[in-house]
Protein backbone atom coordinates (compact mmCIF):
# COMPACT_ATOMS: atom_id res chain seq x y z
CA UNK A 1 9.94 -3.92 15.07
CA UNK A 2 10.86 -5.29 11.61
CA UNK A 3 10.80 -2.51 8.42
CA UNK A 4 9.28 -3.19 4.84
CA UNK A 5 12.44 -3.22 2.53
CA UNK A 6 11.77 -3.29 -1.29
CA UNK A 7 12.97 -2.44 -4.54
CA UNK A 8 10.33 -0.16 -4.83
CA UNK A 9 10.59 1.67 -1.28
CA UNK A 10 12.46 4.80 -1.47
CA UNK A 11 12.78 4.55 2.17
CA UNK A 12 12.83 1.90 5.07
CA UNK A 13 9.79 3.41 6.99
CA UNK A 14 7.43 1.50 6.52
CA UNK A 15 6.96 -1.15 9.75
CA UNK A 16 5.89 -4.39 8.93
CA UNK A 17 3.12 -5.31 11.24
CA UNK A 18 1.42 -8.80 10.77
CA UNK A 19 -2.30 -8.07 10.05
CA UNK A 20 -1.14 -5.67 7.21
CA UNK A 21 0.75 -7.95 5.89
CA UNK A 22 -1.76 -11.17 6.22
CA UNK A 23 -4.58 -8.90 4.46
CA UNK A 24 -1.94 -7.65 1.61
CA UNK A 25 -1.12 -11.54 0.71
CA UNK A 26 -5.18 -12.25 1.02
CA UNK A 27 -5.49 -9.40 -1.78
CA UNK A 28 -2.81 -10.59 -3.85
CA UNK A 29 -4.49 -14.26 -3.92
CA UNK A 30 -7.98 -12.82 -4.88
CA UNK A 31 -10.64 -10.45 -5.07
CA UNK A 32 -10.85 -8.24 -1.77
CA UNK A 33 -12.69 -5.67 -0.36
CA UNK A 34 -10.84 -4.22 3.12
CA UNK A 35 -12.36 -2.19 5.32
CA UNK A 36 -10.32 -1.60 8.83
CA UNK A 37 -10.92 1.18 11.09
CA UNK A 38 -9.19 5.13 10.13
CA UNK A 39 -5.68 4.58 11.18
CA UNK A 40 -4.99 0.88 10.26
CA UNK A 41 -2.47 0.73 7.44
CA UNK A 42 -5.49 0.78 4.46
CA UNK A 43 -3.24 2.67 2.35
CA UNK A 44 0.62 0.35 3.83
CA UNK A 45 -1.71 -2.11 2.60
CA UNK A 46 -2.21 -0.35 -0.81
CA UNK A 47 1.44 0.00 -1.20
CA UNK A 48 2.65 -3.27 -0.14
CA UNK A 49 -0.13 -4.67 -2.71
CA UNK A 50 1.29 -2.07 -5.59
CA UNK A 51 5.00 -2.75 -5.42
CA UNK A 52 4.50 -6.60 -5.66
CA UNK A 53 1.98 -5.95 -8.80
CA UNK A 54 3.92 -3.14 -10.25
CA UNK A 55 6.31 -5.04 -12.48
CA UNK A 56 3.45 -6.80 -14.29
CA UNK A 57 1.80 -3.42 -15.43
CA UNK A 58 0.02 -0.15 -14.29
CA UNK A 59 -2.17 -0.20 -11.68
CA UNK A 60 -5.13 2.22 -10.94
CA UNK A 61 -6.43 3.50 -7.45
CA UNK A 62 -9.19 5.62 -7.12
CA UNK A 63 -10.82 7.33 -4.38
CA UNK A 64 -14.01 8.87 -3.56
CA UNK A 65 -12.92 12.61 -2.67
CA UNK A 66 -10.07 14.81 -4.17
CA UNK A 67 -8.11 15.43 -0.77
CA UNK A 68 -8.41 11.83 -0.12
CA UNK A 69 -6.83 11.51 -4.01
CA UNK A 70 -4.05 14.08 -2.58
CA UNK A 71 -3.43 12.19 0.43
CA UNK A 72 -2.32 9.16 -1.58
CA UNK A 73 -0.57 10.83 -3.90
CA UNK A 74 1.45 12.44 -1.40
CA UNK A 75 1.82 9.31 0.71
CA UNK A 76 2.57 7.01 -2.43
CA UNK A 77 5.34 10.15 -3.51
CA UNK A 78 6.87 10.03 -0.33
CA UNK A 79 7.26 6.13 -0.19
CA UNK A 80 7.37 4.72 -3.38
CA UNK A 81 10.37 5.23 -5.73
CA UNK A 82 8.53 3.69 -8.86
């Protein structure tokens, strides 16, 4: 099992599993929509999107329900040293 390592990363955590990591260089090419099953890596793949982008700027997620909103927060808090 290989580990995400980044500038970024506050910790090495994060495993780096292939399909995550396919769909996160698809969304960094172009314009993507990703829907995977509960329990997939949506939000790894959110992160491993934001710390390649977050040099060039801000960068805005939204989502649809305010615990949802928390859960990021507190996932993106936890991981991301940014």
């Amino acid at each position: 099992m290989s580990i995400i390592t980044h500038k970024y990363l506050k910790i090495d955590e994060l495993e780096d599993r292939l399909y995550q990591s396919n769909i996160s260089k698809a969304c960094l090419e172009q314009s993507t929509l990703v829907i995977l099953p509960t329990g997939m890596g949506k939000t790894v793949v959110a992160i491993r999107i934001m710390i390649e982008r977050l040099d060039k700027g801000k960068i805005l997620l939204m989502a649809p329900t305010k615990p949802l909103a928390q859960q990021h927060f507190d996932f993106f808090n936890k991981f991301l040293d940014a």
